[in-house]
N, C-alpha and C. Protein backbone atom coordinates (compact mmCIF):
# COMPACT_ATOMS: atom_id res chain seq x y z
N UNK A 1 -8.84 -118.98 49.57
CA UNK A 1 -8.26 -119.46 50.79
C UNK A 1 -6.81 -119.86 50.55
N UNK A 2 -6.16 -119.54 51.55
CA UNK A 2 -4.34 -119.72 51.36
C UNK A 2 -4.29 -121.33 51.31
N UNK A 3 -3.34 -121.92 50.61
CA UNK A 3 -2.70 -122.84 51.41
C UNK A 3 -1.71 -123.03 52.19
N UNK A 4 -1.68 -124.15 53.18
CA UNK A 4 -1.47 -124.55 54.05
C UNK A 4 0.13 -124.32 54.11
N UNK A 5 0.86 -123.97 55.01
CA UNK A 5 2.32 -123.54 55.13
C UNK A 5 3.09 -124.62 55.29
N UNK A 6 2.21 -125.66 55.99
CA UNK A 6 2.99 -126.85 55.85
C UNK A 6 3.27 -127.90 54.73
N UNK A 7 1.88 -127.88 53.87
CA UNK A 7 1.98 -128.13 52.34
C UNK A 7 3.34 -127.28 51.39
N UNK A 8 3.02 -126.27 51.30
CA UNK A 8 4.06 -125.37 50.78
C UNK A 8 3.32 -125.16 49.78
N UNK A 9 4.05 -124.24 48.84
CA UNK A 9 3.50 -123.78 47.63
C UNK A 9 2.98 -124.87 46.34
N UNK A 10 1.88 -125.19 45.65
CA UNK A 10 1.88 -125.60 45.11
C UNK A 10 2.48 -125.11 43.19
N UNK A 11 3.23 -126.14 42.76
CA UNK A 11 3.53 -125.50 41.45
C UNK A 11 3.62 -126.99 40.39
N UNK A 12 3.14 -127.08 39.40
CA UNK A 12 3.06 -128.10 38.89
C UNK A 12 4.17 -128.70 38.32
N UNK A 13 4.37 -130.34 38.41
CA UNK A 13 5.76 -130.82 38.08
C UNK A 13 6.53 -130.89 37.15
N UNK A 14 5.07 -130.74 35.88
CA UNK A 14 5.41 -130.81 34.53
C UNK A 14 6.06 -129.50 33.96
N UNK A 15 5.53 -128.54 34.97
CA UNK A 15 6.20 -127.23 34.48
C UNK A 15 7.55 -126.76 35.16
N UNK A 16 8.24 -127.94 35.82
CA UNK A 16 9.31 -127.29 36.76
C UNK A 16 10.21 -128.00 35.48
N UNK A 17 9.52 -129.30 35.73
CA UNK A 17 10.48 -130.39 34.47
C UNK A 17 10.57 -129.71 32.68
N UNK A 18 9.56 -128.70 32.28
CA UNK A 18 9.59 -128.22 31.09
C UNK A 18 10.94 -126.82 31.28
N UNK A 19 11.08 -126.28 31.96
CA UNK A 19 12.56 -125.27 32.53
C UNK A 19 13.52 -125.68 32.92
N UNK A 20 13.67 -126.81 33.40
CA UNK A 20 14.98 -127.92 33.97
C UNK A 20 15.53 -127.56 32.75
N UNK A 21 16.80 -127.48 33.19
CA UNK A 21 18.22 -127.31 32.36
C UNK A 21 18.11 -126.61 31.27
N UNK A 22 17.07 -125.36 31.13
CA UNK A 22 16.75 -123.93 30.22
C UNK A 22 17.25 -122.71 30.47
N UNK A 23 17.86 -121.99 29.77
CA UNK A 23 18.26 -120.55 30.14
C UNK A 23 16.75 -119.70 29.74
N UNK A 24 16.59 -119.00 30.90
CA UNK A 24 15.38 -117.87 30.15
C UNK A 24 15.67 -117.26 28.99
N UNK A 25 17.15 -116.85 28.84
CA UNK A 25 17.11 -116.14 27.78
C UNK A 25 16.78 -116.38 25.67
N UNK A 26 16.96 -118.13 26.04
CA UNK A 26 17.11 -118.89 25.11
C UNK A 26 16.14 -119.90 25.04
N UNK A 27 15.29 -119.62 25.77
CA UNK A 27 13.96 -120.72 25.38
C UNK A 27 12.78 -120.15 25.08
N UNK A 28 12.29 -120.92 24.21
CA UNK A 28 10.39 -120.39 23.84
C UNK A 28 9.39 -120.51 24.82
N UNK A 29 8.55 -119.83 24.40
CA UNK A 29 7.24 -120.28 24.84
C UNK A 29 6.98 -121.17 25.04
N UNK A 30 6.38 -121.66 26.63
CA UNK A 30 6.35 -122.83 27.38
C UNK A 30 4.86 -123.00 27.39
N UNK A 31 4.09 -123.54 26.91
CA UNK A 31 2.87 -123.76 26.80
C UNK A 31 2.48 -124.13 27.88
N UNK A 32 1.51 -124.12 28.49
CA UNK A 32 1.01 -124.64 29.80
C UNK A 32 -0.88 -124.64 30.26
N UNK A 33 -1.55 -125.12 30.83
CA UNK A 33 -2.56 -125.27 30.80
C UNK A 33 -3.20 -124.98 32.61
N UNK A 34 -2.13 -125.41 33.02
CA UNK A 34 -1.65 -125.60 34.64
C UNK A 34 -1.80 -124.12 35.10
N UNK A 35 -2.73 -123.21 35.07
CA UNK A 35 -3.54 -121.86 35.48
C UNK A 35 -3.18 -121.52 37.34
N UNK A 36 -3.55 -123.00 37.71
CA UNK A 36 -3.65 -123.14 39.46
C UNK A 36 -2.32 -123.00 39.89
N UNK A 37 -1.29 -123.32 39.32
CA UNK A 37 0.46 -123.09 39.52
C UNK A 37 0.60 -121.97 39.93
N UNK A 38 1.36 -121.62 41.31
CA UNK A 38 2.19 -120.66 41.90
C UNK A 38 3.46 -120.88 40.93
N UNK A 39 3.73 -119.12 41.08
CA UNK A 39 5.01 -118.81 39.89
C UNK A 39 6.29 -118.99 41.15
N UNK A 40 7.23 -119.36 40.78
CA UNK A 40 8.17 -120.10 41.73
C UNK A 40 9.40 -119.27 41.47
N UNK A 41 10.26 -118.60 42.51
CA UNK A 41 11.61 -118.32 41.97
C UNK A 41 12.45 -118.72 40.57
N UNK A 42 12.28 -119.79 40.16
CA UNK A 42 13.26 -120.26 39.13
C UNK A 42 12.96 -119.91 38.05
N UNK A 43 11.19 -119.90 38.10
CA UNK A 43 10.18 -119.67 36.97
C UNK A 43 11.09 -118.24 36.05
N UNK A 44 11.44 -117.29 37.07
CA UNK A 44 11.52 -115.77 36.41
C UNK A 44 12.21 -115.97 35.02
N UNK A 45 12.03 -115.08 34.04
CA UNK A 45 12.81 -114.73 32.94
C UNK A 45 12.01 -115.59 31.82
N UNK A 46 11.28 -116.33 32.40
CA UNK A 46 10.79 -117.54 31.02
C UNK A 46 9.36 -116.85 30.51
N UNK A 47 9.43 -117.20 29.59
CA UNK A 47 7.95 -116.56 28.79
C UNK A 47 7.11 -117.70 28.83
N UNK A 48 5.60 -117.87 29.28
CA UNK A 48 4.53 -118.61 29.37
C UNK A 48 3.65 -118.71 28.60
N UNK A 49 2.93 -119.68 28.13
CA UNK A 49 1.74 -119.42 27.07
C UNK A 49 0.83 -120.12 28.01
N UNK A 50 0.04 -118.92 28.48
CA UNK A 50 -0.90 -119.71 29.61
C UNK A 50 -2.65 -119.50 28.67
N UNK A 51 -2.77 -120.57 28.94
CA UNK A 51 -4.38 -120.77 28.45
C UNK A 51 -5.21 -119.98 29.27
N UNK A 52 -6.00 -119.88 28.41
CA UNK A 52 -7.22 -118.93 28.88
C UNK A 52 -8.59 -119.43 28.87
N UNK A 53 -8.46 -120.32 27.89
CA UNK A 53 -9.77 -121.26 27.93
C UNK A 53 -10.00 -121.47 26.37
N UNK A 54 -9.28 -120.35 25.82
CA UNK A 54 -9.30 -120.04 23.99
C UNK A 54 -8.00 -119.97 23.42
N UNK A 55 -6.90 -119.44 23.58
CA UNK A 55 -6.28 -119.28 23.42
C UNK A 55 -4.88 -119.51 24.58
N UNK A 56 -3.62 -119.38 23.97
CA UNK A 56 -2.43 -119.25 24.97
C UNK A 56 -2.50 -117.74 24.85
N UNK A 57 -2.04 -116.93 26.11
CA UNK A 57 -1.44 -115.46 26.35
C UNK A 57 0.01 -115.85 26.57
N UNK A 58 0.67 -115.21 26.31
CA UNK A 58 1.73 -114.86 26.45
C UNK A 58 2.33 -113.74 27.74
N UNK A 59 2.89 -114.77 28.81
CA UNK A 59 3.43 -114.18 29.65
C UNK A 59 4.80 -114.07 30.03
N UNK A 60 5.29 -113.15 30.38
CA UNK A 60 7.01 -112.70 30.77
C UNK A 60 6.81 -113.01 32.06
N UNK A 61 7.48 -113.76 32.84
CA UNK A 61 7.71 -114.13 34.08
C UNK A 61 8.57 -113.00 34.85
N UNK A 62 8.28 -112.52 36.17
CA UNK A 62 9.33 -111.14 36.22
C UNK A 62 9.31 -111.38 37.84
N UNK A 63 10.26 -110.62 38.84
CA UNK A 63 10.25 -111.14 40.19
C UNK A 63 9.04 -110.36 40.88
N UNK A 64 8.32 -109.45 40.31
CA UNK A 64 6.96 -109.59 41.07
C UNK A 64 5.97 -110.37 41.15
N UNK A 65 6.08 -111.11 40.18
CA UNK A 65 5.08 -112.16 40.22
C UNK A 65 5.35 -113.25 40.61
N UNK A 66 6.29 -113.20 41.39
CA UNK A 66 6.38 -114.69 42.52
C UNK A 66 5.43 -114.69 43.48
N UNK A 67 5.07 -115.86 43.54
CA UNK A 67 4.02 -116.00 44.58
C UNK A 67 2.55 -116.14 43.98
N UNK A 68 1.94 -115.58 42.91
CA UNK A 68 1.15 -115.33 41.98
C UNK A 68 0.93 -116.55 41.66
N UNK A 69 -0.18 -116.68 41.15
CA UNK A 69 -0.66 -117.64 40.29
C UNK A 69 -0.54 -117.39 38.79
N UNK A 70 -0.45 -118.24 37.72
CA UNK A 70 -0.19 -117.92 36.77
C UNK A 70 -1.50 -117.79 35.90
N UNK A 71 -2.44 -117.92 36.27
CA UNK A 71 -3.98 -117.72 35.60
C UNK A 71 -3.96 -116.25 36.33
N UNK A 72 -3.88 -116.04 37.04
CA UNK A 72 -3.87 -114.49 37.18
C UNK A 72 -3.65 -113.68 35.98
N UNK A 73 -2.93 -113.91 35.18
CA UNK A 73 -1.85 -112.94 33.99
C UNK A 73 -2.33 -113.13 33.32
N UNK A 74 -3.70 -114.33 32.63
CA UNK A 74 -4.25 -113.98 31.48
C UNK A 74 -5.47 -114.66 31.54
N UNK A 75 -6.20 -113.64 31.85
CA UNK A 75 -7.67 -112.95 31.89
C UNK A 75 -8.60 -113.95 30.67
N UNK A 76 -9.63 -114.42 31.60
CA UNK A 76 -10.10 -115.78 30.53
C UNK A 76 -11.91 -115.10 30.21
N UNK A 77 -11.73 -113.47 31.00
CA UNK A 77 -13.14 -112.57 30.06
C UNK A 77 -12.82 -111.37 29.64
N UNK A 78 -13.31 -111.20 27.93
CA UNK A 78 -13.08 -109.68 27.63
C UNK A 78 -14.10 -108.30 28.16
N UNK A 79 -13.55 -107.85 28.36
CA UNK A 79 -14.27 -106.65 28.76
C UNK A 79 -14.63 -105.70 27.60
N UNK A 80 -16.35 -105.83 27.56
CA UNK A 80 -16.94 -105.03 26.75
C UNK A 80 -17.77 -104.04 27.46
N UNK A 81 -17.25 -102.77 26.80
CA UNK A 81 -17.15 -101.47 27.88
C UNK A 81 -18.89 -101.13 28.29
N UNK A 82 -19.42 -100.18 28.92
CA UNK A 82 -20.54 -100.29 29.61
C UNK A 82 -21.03 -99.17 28.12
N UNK A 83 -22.88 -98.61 28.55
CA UNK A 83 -23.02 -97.78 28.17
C UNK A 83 -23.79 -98.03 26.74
N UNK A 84 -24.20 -96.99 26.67
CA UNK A 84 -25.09 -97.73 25.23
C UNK A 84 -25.23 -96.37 23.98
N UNK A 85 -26.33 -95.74 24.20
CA UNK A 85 -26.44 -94.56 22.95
C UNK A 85 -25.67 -93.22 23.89
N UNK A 86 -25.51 -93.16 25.21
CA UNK A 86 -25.21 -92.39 25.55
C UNK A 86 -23.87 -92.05 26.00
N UNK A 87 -23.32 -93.43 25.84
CA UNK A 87 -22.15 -93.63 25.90
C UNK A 87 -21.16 -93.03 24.37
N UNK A 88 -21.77 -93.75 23.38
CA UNK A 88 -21.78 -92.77 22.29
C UNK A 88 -21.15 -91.59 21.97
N UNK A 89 -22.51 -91.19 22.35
CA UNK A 89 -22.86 -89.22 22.19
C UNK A 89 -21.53 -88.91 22.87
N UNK A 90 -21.17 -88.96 23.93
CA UNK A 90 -20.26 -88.46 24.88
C UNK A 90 -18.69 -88.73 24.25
N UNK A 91 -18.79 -90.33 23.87
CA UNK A 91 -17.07 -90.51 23.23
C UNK A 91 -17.22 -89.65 21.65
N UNK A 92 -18.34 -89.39 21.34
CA UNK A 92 -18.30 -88.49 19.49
C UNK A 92 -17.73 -87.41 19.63
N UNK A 93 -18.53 -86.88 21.24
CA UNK A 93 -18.15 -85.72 21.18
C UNK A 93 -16.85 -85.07 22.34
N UNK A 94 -16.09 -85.92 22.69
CA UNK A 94 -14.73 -86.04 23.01
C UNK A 94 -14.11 -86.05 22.09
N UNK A 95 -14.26 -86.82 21.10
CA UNK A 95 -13.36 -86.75 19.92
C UNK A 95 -13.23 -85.64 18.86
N UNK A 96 -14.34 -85.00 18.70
CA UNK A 96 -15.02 -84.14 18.22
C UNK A 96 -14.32 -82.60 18.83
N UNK A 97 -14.17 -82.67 19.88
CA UNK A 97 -13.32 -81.78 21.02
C UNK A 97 -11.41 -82.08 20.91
N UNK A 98 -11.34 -82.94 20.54
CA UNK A 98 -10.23 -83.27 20.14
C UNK A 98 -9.50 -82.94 19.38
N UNK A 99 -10.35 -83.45 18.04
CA UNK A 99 -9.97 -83.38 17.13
C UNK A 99 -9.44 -81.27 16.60
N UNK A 100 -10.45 -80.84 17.32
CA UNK A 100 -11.06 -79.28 17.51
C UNK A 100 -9.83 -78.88 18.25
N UNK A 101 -9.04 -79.12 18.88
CA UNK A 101 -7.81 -78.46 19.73
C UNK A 101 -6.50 -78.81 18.88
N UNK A 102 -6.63 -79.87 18.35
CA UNK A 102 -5.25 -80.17 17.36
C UNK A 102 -5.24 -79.33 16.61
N UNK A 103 -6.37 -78.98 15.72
CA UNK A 103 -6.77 -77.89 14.11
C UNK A 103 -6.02 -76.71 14.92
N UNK A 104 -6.42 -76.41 16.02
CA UNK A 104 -6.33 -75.20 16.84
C UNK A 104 -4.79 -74.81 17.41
N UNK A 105 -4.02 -76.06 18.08
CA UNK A 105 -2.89 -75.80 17.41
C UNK A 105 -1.92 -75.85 16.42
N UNK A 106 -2.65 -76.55 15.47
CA UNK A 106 -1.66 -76.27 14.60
C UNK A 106 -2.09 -75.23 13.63
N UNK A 107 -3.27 -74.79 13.41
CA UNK A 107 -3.23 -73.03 13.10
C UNK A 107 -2.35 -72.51 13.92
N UNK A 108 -1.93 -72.52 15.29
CA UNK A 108 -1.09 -71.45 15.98
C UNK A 108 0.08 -71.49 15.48
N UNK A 109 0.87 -72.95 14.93
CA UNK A 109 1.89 -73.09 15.16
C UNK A 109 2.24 -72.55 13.90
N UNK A 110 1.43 -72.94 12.75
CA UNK A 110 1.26 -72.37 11.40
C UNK A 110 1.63 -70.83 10.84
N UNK A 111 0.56 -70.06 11.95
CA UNK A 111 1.14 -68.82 11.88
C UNK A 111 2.37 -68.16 12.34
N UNK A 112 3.17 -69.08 13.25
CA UNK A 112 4.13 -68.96 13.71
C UNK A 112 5.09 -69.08 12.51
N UNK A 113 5.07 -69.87 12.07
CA UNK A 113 5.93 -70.47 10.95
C UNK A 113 5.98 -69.25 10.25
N UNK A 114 4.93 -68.50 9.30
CA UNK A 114 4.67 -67.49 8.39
C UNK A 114 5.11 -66.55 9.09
N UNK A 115 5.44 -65.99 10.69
CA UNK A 115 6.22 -64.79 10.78
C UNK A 115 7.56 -64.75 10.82
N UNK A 116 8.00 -65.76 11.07
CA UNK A 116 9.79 -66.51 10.28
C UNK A 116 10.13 -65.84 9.60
């Protein structure tokens, strides 16, 4: 649900006060915990270490992501891919197919070389 237009954007104070009088280009990683924070015009250029629940991610602040929340940008579940024995079979033998077209050109290119 949005908030309220008359509220305005929420962005946390501690993180306006941690960029006060910082050049993006010249400051570190701003640690932060504050996930619920809208990314604010001023924010841009600064790099974020936004928690995830385990770790800080590391975020580049950029002008599309105004408006955004900053828990958006770093993903607090890994994705472990679907699929099981058959999932498998299928990536072996992609690779397997792969591997089978590289050999294939570079025999071509090989013989190319030898009529030089």
């Amino acid at each position: 649900m949005a908030r309220s237009l008359k509220k305005g954007p929420y962005v946390d104070e501690k993180l306006l006060k941690k960029i006060e009088g910082k050049k993006p280009q010249t400051a570190e990683v701003i640690k932060t915990w504050a996930r619920r924070s809208q990314i604010a015009p001023e924010m841009v250029g600064f790099k974020f270490g936004v928690h995830n629940g385990k770790t800080h991610i590391e975020v580049l602040i950029s002008e599309d992501m105004v408006g955004h929340r900053l828990g958006e940008f770093a993903l607090t579940k890994k994705f472990v891919r679907h699929g099981g024995k058959m999932q498998k079979e299928m990536e072996q033998k992609a690779k397997e197919s792969e591997i089978a077209s590289a050999q294939a050109a570079k025999a071509a290119t090989d013989t190319k070389d030898k009529k030089k």
